[in-house]
N, C-alpha and C. Protein backbone atom coordinates (compact mmCIF):
# COMPACT_ATOMS: atom_id res chain seq x y z
N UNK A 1 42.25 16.78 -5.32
CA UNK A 1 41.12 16.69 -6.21
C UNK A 1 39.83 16.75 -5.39
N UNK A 2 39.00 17.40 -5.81
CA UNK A 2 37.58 17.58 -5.10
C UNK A 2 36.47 16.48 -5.27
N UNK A 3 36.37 15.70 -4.10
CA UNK A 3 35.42 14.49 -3.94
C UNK A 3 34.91 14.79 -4.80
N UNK A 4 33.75 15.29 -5.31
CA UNK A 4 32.86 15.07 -6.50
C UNK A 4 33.37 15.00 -7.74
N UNK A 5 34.47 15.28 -8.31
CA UNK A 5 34.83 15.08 -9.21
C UNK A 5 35.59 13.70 -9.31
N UNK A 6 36.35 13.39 -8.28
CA UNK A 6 36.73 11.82 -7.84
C UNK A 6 35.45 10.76 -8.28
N UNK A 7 34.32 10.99 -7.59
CA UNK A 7 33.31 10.03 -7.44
C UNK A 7 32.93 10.29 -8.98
N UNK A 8 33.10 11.13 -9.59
CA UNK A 8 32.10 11.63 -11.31
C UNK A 8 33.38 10.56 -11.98
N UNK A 9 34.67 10.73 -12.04
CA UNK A 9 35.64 9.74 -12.57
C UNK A 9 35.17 8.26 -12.39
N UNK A 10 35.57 7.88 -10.91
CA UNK A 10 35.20 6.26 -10.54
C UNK A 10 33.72 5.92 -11.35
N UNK A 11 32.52 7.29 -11.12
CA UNK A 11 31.51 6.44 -11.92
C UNK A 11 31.53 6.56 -13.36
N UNK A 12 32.23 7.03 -13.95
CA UNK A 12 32.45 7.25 -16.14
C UNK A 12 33.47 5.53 -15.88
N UNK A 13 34.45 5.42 -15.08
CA UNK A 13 35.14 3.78 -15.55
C UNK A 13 34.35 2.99 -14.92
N UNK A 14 33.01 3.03 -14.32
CA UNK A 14 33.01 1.66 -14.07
C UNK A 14 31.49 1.54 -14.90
N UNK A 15 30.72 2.91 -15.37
CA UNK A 15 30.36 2.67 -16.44
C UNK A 15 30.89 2.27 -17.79
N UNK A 16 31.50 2.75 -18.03
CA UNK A 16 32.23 2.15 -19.30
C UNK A 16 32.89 0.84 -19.42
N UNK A 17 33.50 0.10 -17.86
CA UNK A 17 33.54 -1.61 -17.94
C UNK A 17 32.13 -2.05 -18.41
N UNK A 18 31.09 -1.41 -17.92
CA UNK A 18 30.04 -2.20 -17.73
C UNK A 18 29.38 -2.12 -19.19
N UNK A 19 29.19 -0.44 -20.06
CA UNK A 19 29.06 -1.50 -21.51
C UNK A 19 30.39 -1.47 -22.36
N UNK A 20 31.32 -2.17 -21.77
CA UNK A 20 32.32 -2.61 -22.26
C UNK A 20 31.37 -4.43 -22.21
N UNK A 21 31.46 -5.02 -21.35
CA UNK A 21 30.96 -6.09 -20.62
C UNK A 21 29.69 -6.34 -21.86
N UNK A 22 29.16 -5.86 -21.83
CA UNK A 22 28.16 -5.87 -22.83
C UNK A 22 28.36 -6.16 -24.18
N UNK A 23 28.66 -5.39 -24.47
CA UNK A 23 29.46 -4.87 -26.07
C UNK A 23 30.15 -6.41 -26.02
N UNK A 24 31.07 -7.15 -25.18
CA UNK A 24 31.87 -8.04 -26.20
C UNK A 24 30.95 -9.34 -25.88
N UNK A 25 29.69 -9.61 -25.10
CA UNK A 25 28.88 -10.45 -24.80
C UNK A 25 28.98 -11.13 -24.21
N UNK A 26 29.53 -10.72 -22.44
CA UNK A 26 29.90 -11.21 -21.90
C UNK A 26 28.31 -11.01 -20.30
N UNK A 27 28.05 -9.76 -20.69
CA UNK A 27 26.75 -9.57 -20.29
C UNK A 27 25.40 -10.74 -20.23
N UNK A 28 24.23 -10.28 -19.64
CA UNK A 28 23.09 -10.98 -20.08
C UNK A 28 22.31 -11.11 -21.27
N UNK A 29 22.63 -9.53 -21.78
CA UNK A 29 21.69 -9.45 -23.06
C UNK A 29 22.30 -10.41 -24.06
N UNK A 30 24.29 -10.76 -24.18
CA UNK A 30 23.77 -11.99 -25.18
C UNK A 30 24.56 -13.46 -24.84
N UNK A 31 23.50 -14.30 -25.10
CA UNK A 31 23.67 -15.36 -24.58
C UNK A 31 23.50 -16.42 -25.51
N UNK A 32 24.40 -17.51 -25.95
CA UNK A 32 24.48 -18.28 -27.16
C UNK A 32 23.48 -19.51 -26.90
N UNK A 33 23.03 -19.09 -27.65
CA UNK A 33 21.45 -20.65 -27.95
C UNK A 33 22.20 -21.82 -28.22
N UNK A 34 21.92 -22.81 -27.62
CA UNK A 34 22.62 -24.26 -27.72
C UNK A 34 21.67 -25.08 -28.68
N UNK A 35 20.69 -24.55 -28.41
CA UNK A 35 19.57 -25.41 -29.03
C UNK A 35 18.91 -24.45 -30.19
N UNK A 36 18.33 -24.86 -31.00
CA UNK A 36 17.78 -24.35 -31.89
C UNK A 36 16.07 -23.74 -31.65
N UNK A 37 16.07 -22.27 -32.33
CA UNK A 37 14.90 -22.03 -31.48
C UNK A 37 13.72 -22.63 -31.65
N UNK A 38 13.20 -23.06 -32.51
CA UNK A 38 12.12 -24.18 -32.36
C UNK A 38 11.87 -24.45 -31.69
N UNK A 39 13.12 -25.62 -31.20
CA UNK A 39 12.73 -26.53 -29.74
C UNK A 39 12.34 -25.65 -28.66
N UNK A 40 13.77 -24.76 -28.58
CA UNK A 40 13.33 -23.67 -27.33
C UNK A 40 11.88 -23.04 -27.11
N UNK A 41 11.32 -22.76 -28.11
CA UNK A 41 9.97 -22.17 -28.27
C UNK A 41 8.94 -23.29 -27.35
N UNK A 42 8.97 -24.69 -27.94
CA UNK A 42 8.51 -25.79 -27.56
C UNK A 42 8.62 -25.85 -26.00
N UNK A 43 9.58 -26.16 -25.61
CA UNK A 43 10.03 -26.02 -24.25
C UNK A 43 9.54 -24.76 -23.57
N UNK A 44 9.68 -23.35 -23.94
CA UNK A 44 8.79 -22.81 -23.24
C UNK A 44 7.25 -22.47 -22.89
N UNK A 45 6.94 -23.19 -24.38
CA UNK A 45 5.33 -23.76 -24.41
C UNK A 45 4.54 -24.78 -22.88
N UNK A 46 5.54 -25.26 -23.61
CA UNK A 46 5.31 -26.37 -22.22
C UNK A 46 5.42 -26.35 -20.76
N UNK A 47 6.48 -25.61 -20.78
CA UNK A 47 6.59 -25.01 -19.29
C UNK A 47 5.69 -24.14 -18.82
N UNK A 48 5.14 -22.94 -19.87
CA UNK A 48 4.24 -22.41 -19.78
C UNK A 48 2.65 -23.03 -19.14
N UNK A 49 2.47 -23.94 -20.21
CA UNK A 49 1.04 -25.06 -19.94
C UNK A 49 1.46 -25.50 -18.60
N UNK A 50 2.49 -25.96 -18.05
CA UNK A 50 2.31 -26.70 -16.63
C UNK A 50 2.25 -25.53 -15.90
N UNK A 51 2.82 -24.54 -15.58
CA UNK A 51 2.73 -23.48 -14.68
C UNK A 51 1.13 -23.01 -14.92
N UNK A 52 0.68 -22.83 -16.31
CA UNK A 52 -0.74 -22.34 -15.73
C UNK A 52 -1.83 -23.42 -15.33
N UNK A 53 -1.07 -24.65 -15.17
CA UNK A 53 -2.12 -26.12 -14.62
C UNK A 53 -2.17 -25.79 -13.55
N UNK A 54 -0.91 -25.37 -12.91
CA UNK A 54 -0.21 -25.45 -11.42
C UNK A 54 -1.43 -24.32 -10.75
N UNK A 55 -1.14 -23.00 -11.60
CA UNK A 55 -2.29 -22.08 -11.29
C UNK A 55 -3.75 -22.72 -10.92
N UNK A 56 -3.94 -23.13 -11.85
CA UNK A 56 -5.74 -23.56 -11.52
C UNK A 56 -5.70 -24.26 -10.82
N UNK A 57 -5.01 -25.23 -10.46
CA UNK A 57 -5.04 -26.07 -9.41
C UNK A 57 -5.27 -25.40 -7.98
N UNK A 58 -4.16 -24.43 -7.72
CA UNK A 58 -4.37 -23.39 -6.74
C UNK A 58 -5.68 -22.60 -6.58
N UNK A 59 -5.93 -22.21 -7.41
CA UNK A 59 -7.30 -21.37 -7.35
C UNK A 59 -8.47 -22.29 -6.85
N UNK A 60 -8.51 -23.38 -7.43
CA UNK A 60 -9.88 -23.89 -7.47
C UNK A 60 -10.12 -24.16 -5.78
N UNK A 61 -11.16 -24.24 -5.56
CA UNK A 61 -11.75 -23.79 -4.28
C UNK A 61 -12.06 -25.22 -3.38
N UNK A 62 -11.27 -25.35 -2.24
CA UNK A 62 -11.28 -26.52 -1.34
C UNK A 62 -12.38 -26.58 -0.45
N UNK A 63 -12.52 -27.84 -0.17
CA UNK A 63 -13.59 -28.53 0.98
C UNK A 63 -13.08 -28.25 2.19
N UNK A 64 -13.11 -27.06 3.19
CA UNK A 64 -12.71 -26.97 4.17
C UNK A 64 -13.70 -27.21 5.62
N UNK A 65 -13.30 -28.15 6.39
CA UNK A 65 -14.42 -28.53 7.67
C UNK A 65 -14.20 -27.11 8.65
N UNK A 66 -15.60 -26.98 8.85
CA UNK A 66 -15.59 -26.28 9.65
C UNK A 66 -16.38 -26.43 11.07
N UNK A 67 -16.38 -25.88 11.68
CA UNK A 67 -16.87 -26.70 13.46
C UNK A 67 -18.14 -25.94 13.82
N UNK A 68 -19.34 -26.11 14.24
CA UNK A 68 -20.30 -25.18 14.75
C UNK A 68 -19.64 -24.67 16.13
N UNK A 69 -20.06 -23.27 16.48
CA UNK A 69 -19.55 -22.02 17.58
C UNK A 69 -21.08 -22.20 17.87
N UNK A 70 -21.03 -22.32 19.32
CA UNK A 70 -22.43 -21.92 20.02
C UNK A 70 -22.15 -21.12 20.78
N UNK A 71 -23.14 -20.22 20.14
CA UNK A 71 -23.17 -18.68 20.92
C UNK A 71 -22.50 -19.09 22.43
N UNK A 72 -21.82 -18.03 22.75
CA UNK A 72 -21.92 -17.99 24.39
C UNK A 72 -23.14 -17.14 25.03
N UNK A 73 -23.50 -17.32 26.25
CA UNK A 73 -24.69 -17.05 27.04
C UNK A 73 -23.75 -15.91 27.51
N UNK A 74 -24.90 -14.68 27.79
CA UNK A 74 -24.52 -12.93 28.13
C UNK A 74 -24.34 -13.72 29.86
N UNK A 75 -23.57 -13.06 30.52
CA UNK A 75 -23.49 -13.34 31.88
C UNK A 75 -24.03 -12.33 32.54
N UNK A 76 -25.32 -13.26 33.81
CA UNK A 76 -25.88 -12.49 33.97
C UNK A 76 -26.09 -11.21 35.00
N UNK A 77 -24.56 -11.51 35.61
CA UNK A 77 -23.90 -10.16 36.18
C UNK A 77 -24.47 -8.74 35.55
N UNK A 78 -23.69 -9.12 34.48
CA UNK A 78 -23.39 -8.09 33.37
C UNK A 78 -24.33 -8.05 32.89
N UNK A 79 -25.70 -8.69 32.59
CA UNK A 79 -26.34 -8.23 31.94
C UNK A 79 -27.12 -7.07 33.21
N UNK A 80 -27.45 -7.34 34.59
CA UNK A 80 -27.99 -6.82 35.44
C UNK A 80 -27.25 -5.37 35.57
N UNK A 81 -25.85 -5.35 35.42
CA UNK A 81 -25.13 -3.83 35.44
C UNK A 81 -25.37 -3.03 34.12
N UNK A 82 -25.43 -3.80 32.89
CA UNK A 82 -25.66 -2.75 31.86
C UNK A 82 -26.80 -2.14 31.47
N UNK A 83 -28.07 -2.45 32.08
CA UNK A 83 -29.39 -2.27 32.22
C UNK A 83 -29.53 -0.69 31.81
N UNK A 84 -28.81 0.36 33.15
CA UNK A 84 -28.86 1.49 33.02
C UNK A 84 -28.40 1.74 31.60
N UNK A 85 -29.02 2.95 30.91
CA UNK A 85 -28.44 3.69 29.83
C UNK A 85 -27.53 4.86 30.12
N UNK A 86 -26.24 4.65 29.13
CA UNK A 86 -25.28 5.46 29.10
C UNK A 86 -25.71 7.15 29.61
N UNK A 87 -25.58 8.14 30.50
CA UNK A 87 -26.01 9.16 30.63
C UNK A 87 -25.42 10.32 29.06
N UNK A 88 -26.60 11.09 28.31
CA UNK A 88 -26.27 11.59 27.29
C UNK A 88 -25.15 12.60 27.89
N UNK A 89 -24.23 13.10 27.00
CA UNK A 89 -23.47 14.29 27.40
C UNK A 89 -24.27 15.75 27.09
N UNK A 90 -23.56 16.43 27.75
CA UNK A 90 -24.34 17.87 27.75
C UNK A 90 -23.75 18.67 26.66
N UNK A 91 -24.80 19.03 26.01
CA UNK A 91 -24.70 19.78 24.70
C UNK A 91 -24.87 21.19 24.30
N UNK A 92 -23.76 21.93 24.83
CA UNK A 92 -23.59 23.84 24.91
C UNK A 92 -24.53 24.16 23.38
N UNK A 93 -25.77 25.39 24.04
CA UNK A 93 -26.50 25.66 22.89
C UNK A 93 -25.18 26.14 21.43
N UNK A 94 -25.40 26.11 20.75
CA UNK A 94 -24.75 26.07 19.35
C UNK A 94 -24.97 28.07 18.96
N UNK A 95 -23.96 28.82 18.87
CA UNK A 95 -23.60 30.00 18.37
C UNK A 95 -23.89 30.47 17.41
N UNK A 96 -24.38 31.00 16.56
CA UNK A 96 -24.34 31.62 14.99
C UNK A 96 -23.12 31.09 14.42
N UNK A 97 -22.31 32.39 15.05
CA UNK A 97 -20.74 31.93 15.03
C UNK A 97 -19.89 32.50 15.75
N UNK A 98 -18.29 32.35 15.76
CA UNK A 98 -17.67 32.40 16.91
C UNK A 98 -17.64 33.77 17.51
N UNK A 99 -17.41 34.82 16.92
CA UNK A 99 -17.94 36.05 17.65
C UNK A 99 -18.84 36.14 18.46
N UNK A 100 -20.57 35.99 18.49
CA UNK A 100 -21.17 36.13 19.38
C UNK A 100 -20.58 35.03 20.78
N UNK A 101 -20.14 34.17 20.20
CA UNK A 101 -19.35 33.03 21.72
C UNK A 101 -18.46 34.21 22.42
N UNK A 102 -17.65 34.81 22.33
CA UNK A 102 -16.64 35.55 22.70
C UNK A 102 -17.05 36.75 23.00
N UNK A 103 -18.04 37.02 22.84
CA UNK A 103 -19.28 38.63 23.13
C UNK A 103 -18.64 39.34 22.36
N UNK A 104 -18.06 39.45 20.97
CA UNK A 104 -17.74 40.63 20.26
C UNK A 104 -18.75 40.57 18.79
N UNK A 105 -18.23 41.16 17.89
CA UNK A 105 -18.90 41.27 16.81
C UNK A 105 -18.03 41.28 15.47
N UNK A 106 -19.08 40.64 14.68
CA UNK A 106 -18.23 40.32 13.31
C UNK A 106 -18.13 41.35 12.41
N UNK A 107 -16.94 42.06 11.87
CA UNK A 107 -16.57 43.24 11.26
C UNK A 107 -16.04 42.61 9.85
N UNK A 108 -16.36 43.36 8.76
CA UNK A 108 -16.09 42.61 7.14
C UNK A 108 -15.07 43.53 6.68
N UNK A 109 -13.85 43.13 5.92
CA UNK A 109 -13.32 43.99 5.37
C UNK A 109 -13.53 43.33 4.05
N UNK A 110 -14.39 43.66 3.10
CA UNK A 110 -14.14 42.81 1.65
C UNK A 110 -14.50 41.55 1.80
N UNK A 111 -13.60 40.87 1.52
CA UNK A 111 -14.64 39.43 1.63
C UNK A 111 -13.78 38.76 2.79
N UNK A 112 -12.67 39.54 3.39
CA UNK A 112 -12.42 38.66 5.51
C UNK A 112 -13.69 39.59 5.93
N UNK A 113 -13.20 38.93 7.68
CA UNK A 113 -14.18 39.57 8.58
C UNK A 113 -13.14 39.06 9.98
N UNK A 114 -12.92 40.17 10.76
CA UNK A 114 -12.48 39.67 12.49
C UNK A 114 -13.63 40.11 13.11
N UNK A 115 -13.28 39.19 14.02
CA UNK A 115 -14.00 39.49 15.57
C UNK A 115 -13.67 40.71 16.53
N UNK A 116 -14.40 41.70 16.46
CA UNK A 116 -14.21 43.21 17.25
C UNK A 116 -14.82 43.45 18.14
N UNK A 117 -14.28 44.07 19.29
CA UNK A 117 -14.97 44.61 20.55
C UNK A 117 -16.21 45.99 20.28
């Protein structure tokens, strides 16, 4: 038998346990209420209200100490070596465009163009 058709079998039965599993309610979707829903409603009311107490509690914004940082002093090594300014870099005059860089010339066919001797 050809693996893929093996693996297409194994997965049709173990889908079909699974809403088999379902179907007789043995699954999650059903689950027998012990309590009557009222209460249940109640109870999740409530649980609700403490979890969003719990929230604000978290949020609200704490008294945290914090320490004064005094600057540190520049050392004055370093300040005596950095005195000089960085030397600018050298900046090749700027081309039209890349053809004249390369000494040829710009040729259009339509709306390209190469670079030609």
């Amino acid at each position: 038998m050809h693996p893929l058709a093996h693996s297409v079998l194994i997965g049709g039965a173990v889908m079909t346990v699974i809403a088999a599993s379902f179907a007789l309610g043995r699954g999650p979707v059903h689950q027998l209420r012990e309590k009557p829903f009222n209460e249940t409603l109640h109870e999740d009311l409530a649980t609700l209200a403490m979890m969003s107490d719990q929230i604000e509690t978290m949020n609200k914004p704490r008294m945290v100490q914090t320490e004064s940082v005094k600057p540190i002093e520049p050392d004055p090594l370093m300040a005596v070596l950095s005195t000089d300014p960085a030397p600018q870099p050298i900046r090749r005059k700027a081309e039209s465009d890349i053809c004249t860089r390369h000494n040829m010339r710009k040729v259009y066919y339509g709306s390209t163009w190469r670079c030609r001797k």
